[in-house]
PDB file of N, CA and C in Angstrom:
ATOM      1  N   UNK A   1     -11.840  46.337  11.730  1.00  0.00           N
ATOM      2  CA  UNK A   1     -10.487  46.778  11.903  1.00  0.00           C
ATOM      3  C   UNK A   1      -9.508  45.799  11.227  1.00  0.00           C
ATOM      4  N   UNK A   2      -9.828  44.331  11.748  1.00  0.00           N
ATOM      5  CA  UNK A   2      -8.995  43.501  11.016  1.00  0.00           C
ATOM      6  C   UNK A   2      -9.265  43.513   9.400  1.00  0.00           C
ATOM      7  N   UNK A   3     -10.089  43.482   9.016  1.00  0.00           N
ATOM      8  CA  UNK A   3     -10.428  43.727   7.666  1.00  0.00           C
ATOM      9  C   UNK A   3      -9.806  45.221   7.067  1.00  0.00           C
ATOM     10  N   UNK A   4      -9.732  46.523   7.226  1.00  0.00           N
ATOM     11  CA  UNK A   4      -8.632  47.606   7.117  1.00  0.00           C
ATOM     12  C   UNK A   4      -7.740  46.782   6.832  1.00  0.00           C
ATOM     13  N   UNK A   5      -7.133  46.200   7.821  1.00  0.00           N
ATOM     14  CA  UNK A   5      -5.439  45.914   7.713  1.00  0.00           C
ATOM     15  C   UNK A   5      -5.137  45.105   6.533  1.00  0.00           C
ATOM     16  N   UNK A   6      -6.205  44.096   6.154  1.00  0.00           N
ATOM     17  CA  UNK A   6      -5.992  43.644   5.251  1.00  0.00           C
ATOM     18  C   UNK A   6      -5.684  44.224   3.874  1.00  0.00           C
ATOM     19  N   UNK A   7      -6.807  44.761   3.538  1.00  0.00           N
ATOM     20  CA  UNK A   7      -7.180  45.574   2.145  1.00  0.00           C
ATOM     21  C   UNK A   7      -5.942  46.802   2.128  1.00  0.00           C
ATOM     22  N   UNK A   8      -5.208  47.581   3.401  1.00  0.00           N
ATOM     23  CA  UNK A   8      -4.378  48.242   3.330  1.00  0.00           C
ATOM     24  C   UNK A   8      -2.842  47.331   2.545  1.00  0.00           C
ATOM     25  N   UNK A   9      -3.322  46.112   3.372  1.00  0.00           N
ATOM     26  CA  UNK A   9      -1.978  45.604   2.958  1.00  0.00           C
ATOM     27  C   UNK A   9      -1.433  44.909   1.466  1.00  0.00           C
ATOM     28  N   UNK A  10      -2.835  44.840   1.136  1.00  0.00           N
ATOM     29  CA  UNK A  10      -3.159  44.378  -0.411  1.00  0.00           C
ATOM     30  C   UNK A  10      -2.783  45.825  -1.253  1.00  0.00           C
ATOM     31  N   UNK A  11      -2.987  46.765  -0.870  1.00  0.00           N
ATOM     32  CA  UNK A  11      -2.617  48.436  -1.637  1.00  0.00           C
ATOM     33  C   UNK A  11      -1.033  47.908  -1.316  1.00  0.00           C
ATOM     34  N   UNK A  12      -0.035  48.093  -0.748  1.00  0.00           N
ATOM     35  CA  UNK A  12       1.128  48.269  -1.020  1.00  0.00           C
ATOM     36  C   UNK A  12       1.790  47.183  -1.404  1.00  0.00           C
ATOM     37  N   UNK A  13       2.678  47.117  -2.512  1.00  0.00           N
ATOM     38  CA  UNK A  13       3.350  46.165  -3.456  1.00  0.00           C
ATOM     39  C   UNK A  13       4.732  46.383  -3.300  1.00  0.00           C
ATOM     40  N   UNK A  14       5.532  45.249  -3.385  1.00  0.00           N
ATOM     41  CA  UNK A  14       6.537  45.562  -3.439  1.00  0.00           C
ATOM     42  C   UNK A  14       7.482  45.494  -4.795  1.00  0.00           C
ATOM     43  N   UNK A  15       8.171  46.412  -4.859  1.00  0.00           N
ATOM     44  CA  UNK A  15       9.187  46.917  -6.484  1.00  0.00           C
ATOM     45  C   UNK A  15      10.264  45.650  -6.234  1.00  0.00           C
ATOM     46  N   UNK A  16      10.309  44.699  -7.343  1.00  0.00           N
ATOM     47  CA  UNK A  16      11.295  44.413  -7.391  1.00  0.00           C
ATOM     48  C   UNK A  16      11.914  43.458  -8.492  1.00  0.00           C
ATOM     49  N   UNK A  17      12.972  42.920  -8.829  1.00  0.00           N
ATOM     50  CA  UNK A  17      13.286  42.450 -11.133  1.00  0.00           C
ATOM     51  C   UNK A  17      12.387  40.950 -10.430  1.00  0.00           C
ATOM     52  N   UNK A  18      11.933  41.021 -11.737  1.00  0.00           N
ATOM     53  CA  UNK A  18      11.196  39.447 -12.058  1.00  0.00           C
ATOM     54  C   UNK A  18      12.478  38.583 -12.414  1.00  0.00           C
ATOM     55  N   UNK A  19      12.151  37.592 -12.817  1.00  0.00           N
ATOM     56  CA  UNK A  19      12.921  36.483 -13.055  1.00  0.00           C
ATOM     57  C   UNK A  19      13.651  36.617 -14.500  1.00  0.00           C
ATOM     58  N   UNK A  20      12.729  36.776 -15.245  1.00  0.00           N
ATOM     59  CA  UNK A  20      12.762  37.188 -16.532  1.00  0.00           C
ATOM     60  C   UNK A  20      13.722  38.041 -16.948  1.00  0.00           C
ATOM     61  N   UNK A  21      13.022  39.171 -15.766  1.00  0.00           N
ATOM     62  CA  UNK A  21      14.595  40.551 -16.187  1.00  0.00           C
ATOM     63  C   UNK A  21      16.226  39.995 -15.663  1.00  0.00           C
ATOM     64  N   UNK A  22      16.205  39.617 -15.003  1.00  0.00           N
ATOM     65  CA  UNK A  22      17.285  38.786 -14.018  1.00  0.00           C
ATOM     66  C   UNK A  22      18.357  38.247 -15.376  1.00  0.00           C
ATOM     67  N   UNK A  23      17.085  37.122 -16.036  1.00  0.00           N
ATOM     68  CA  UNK A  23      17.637  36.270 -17.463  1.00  0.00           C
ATOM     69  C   UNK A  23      18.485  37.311 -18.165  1.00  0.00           C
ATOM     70  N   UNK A  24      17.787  38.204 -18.765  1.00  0.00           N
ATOM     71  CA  UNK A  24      17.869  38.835 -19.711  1.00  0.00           C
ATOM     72  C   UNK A  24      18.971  39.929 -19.530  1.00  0.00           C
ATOM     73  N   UNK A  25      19.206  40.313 -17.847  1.00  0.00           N
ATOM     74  CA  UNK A  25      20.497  41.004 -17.723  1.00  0.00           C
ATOM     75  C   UNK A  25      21.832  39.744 -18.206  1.00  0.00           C
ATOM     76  N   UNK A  26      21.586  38.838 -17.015  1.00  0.00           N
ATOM     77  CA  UNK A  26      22.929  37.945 -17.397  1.00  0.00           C
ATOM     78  C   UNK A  26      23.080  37.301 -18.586  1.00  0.00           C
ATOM     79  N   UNK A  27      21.953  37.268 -19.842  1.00  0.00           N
ATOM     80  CA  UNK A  27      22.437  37.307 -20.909  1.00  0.00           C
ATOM     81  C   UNK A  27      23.061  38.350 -21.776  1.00  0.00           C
ATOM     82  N   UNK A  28      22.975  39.481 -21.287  1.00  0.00           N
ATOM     83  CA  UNK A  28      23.748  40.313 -21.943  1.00  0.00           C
ATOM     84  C   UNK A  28      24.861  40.756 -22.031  1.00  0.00           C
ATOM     85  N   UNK A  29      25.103  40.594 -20.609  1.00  0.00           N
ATOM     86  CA  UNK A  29      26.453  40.139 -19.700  1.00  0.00           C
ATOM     87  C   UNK A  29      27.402  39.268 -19.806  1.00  0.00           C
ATOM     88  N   UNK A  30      26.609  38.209 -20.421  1.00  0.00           N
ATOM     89  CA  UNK A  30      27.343  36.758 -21.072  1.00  0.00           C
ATOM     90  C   UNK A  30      28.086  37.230 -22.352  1.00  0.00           C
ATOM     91  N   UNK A  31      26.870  37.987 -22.962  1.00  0.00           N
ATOM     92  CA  UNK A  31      27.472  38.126 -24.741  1.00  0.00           C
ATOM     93  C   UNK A  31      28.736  39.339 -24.666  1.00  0.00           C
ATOM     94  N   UNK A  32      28.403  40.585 -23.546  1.00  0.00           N
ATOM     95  CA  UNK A  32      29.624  40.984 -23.828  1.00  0.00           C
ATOM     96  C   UNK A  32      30.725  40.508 -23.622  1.00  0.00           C
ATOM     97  N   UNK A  33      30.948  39.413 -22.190  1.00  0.00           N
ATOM     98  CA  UNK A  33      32.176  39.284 -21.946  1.00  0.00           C
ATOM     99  C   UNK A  33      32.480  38.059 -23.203  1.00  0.00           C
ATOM    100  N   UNK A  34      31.639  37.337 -23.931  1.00  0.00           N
ATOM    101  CA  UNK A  34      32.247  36.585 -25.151  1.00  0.00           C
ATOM    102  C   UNK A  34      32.647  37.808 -26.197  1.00  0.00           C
ATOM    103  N   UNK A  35      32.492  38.563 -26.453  1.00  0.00           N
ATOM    104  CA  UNK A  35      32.781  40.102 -27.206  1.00  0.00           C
ATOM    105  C   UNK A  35      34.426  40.166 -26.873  1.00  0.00           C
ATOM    106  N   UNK A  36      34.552  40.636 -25.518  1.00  0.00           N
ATOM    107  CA  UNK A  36      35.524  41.221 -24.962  1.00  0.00           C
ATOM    108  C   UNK A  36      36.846  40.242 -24.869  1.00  0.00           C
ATOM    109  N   UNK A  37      36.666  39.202 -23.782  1.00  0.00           N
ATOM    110  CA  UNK A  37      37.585  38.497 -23.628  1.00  0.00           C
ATOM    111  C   UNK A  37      38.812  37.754 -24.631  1.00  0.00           C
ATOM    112  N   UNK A  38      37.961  37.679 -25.884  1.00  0.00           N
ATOM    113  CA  UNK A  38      39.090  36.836 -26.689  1.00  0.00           C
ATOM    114  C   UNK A  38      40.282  38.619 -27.608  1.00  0.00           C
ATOM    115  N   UNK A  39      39.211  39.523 -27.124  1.00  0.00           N
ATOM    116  CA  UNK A  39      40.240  41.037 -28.193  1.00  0.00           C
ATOM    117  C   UNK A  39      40.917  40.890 -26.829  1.00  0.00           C
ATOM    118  N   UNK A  40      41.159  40.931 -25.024  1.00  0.00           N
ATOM    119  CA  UNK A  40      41.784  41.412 -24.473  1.00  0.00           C
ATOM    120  C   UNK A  40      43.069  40.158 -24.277  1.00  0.00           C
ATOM    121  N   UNK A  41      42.569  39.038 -24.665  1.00  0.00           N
ATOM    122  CA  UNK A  41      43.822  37.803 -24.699  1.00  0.00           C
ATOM    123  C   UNK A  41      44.958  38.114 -26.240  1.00  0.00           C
ATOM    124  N   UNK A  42      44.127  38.774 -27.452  1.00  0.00           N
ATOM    125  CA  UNK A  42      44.799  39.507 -28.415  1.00  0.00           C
ATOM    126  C   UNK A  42      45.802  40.310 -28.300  1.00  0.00           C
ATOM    127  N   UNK A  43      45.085  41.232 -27.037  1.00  0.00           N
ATOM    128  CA  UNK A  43      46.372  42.649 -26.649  1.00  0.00           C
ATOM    129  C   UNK A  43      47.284  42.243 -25.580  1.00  0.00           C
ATOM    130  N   UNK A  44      46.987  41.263 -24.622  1.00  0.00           N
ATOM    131  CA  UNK A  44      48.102  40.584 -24.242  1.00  0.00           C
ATOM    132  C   UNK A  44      49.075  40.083 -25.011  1.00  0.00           C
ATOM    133  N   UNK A  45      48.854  39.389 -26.147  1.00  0.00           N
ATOM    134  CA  UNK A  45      49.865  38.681 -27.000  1.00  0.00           C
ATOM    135  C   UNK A  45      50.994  39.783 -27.853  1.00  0.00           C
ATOM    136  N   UNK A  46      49.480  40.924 -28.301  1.00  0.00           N
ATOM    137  CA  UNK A  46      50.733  41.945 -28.677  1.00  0.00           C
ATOM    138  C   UNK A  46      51.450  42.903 -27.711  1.00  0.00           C
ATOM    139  N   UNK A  47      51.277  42.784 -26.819  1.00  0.00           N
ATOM    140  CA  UNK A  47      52.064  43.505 -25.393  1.00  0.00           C
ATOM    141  C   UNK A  47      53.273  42.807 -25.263  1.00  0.00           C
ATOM    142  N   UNK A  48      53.016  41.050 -25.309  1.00  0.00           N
ATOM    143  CA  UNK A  48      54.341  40.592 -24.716  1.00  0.00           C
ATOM    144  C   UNK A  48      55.479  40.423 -26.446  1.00  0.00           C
ATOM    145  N   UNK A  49      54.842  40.534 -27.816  1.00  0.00           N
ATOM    146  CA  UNK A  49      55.940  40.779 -28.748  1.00  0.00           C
ATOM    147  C   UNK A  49      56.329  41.959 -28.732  1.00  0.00           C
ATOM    148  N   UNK A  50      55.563  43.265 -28.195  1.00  0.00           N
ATOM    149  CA  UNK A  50      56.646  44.191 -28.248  1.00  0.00           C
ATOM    150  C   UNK A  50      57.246  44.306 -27.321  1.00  0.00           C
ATOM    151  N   UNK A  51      57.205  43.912 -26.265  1.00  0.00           N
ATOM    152  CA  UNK A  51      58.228  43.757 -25.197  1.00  0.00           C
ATOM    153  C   UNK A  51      59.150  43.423 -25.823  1.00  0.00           C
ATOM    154  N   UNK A  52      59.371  42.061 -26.044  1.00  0.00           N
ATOM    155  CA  UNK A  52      60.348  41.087 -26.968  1.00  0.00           C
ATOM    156  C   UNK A  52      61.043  41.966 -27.636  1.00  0.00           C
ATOM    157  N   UNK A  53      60.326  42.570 -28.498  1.00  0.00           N
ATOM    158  CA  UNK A  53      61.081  43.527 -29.646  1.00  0.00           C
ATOM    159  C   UNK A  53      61.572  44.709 -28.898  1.00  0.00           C
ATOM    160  N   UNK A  54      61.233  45.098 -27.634  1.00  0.00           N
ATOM    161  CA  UNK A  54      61.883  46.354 -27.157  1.00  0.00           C
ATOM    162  C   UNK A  54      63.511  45.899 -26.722  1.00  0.00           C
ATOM    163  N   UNK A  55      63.683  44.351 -25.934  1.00  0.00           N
ATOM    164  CA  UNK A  55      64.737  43.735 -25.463  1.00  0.00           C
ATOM    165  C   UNK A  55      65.447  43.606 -26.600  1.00  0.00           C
ATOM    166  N   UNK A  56      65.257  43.614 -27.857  1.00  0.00           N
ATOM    167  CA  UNK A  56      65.924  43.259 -28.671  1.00  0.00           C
ATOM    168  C   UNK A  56      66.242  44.536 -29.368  1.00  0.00           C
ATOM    169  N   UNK A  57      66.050  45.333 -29.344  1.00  0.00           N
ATOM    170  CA  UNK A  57      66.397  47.121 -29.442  1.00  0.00           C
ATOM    171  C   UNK A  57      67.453  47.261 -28.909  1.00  0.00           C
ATOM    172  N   UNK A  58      67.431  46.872 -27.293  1.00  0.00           N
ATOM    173  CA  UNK A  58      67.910  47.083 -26.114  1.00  0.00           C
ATOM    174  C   UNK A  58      69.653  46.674 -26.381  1.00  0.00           C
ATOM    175  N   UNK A  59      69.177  45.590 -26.463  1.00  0.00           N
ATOM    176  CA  UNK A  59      70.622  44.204 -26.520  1.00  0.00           C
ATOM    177  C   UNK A  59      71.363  45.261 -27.712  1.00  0.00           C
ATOM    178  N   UNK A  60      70.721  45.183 -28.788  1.00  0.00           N
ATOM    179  CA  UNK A  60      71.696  45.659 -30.263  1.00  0.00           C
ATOM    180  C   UNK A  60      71.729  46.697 -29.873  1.00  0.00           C
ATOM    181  N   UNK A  61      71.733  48.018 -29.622  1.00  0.00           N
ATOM    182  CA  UNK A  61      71.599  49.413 -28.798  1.00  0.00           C
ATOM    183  C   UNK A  61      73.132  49.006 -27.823  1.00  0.00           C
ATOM    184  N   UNK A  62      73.443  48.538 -27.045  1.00  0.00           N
ATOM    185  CA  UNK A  62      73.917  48.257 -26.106  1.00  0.00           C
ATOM    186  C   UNK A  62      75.454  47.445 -26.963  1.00  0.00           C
ATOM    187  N   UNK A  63      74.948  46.476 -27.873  1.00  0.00           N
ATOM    188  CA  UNK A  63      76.172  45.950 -28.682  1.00  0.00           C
ATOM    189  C   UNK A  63      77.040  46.812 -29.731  1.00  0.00           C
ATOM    190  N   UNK A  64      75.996  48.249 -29.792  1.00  0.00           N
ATOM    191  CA  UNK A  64      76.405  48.985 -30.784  1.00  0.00           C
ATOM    192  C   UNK A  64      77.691  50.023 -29.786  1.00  0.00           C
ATOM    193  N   UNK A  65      77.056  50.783 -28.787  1.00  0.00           N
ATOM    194  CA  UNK A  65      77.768  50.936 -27.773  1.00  0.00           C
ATOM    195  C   UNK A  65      79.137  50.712 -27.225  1.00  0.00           C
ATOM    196  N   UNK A  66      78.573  49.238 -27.220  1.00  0.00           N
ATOM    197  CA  UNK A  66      80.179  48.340 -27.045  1.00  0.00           C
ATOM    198  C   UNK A  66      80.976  48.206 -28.061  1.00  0.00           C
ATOM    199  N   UNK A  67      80.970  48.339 -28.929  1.00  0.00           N
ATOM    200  CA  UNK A  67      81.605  48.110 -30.443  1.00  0.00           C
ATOM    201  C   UNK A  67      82.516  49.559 -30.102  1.00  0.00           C
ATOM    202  N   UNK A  68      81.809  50.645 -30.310  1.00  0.00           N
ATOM    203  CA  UNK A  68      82.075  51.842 -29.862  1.00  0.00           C
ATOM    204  C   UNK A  68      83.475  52.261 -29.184  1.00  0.00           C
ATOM    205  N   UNK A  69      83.076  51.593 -27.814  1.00  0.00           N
ATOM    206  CA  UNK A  69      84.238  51.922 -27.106  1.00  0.00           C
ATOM    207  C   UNK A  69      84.951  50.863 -26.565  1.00  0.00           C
ATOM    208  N   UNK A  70      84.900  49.543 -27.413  1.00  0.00           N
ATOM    209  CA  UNK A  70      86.010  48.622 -27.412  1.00  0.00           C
ATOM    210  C   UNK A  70      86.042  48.608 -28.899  1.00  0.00           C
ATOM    211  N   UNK A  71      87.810  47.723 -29.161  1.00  0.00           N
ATOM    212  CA  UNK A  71      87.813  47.457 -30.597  1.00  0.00           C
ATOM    213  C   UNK A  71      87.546  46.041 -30.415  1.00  0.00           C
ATOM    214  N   UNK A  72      86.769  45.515 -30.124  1.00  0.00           N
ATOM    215  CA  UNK A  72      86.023  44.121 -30.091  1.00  0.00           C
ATOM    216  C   UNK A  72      84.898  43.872 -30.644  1.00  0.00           C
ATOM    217  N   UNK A  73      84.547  42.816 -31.137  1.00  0.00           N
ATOM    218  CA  UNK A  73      83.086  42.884 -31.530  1.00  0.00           C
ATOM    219  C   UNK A  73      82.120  42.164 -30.474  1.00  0.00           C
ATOM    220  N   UNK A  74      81.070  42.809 -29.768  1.00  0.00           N
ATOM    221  CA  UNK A  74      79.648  42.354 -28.963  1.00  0.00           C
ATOM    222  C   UNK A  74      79.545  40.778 -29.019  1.00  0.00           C
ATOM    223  N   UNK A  75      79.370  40.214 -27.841  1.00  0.00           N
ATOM    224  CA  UNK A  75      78.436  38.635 -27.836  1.00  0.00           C
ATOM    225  C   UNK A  75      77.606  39.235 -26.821  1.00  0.00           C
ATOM    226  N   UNK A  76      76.378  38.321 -26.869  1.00  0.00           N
ATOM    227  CA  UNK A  76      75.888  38.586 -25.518  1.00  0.00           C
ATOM    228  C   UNK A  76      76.346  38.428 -23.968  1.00  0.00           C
ATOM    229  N   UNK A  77      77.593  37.237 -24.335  1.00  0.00           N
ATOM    230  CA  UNK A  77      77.926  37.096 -22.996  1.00  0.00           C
ATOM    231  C   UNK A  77      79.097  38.641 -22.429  1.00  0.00           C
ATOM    232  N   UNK A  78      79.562  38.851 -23.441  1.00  0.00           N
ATOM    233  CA  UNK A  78      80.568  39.947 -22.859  1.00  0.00           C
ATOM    234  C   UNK A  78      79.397  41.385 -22.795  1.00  0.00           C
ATOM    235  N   UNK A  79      78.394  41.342 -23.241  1.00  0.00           N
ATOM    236  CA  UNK A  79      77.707  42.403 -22.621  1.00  0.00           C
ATOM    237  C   UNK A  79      77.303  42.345 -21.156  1.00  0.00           C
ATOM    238  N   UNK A  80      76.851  40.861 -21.027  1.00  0.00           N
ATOM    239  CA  UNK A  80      76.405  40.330 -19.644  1.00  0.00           C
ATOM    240  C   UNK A  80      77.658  40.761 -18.510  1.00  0.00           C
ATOM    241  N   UNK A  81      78.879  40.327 -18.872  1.00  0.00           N
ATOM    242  CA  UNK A  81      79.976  40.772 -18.093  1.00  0.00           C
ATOM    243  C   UNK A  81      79.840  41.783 -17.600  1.00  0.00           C
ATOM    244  N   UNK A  82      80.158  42.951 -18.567  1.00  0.00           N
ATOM    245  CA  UNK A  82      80.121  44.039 -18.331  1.00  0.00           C
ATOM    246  C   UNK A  82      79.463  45.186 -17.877  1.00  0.00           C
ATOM    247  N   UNK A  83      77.690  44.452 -17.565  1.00  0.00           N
ATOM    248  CA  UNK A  83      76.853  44.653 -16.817  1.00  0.00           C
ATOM    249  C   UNK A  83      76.070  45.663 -17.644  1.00  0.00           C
ATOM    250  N   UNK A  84      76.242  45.856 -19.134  1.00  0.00           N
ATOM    251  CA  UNK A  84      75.508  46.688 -20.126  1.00  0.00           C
ATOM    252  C   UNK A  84      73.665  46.220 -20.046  1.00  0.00           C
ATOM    253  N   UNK A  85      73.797  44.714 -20.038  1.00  0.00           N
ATOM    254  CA  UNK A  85      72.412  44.192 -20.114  1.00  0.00           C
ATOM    255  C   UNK A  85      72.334  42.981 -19.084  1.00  0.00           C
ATOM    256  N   UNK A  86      71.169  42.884 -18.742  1.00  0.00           N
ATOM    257  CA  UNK A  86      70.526  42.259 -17.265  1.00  0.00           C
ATOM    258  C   UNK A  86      70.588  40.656 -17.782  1.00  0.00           C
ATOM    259  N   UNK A  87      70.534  39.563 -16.870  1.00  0.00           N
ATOM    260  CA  UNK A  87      70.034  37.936 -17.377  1.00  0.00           C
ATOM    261  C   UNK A  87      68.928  38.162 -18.092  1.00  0.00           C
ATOM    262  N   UNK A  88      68.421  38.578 -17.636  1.00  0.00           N
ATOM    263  CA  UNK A  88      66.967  38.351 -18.058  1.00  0.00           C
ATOM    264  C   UNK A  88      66.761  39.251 -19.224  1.00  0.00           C
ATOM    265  N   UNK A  89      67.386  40.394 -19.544  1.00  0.00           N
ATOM    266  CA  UNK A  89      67.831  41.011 -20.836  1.00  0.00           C
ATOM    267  C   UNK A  89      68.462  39.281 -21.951  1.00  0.00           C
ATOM    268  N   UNK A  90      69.627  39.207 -21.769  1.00  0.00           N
ATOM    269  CA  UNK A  90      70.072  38.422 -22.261  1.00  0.00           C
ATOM    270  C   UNK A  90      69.388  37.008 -22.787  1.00  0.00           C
ATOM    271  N   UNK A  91      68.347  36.387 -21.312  1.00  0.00           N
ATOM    272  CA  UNK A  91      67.710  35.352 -22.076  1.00  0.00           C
ATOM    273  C   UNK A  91      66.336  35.804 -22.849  1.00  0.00           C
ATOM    274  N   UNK A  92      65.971  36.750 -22.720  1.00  0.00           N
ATOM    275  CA  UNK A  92      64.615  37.005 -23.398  1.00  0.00           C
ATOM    276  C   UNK A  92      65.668  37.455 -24.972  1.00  0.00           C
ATOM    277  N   UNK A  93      66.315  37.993 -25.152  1.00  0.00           N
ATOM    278  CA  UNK A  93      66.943  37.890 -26.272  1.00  0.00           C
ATOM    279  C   UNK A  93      67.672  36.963 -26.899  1.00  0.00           C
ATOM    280  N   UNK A  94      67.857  36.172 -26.313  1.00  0.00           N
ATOM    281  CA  UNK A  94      68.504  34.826 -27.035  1.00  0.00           C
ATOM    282  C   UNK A  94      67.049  33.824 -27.469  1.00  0.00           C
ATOM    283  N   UNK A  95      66.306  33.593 -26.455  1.00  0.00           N
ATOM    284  CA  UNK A  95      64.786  32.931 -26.945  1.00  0.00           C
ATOM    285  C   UNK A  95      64.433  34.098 -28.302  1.00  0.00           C
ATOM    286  N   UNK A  96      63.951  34.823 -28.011  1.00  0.00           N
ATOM    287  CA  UNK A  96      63.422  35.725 -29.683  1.00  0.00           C
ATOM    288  C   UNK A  96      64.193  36.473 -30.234  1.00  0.00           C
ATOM    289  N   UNK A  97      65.565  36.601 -30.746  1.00  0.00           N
ATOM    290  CA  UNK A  97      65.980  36.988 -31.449  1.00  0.00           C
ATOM    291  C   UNK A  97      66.012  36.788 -32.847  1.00  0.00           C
ATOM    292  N   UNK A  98      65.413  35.342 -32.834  1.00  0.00           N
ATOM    293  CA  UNK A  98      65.322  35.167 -34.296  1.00  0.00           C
ATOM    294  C   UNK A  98      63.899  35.317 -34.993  1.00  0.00           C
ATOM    295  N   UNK A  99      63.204  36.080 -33.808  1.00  0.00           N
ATOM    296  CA  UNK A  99      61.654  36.421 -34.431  1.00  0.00           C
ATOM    297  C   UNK A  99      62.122  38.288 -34.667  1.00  0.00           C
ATOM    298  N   UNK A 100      63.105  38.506 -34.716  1.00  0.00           N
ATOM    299  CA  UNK A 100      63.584  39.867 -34.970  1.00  0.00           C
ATOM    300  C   UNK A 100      63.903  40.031 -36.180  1.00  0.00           C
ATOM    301  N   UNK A 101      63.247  41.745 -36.819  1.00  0.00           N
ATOM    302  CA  UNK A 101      62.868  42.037 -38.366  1.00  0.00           C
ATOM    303  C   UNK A 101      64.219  43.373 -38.340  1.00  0.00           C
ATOM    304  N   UNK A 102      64.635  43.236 -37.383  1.00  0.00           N
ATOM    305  CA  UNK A 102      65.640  44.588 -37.558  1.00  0.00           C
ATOM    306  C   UNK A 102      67.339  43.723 -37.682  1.00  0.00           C
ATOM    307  N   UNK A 103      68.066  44.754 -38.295  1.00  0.00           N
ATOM    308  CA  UNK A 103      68.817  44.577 -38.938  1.00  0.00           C
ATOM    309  C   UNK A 103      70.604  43.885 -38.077  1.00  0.00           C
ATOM    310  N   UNK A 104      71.139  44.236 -37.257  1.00  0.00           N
ATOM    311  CA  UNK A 104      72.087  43.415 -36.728  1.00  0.00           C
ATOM    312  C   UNK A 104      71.460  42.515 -35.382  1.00  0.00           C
ATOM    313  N   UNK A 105      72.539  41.559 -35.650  1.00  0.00           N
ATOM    314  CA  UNK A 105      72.236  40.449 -34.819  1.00  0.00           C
ATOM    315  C   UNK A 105      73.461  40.377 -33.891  1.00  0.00           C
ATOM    316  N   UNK A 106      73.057  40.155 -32.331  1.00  0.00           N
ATOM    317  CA  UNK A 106      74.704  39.959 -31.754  1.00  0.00           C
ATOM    318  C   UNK A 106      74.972  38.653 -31.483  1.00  0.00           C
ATOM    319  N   UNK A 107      76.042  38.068 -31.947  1.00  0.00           N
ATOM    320  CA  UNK A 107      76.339  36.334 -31.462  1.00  0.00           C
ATOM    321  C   UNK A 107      76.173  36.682 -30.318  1.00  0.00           C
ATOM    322  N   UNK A 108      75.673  34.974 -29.722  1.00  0.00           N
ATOM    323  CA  UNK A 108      75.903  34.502 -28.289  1.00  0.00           C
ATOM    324  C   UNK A 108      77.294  34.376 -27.857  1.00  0.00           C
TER     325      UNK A 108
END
């Protein structure tokens, strides 16, 4: 009887990854995220220049506006006054405005 139990227990095996396979997943795993990570630090960088460039749409859009319906000409600070564009409009456009390819510029 004790002998059965044995030889029964020698028939069933258990399923499960070797060591080897283990390796060979987390190396693959490794290589994609070296693949991936440096294109998704790429599309961050171009996310935050077109931001930049959208604020700077924004600002001249807004100075054009004002021109409009004052006979004055736009600074940023009298847009700020007048509540056309936000601080944070204003300083993200004063930091990159001069990385701007479009055509008017509004004094500070």
């Amino acid at each position: 009887m004790i002998k059965k139990f044995f030889l029964s227990a020698k028939k069933t095996t258990v399923k499960a990854f070797t060591l080897v396979e283990m390796l060979v997943v987390l190396l693959i795993i490794s290589v994609l995220m070296l693949l991936f990570v440096p294109n998704l630090t790429k599309q961050k960088e171009a996310v935050k220049d077109k931001g930049h460039a959208a604020v700077i749409k924004v600002v001249e859009s807004q100075a054009e506006l004002y021109n409009l319906n004052h006979d004055d000409s736009a600074t940023v600070d009298k847009l700020q006054k007048e509540g056309m564009i936000s601080d944070e409009q204003a300083k993200s456009y004063n930091e990159n405005a001069g990385k701007s390819t479009s055509g008017q510029k509004v004094p500070s």
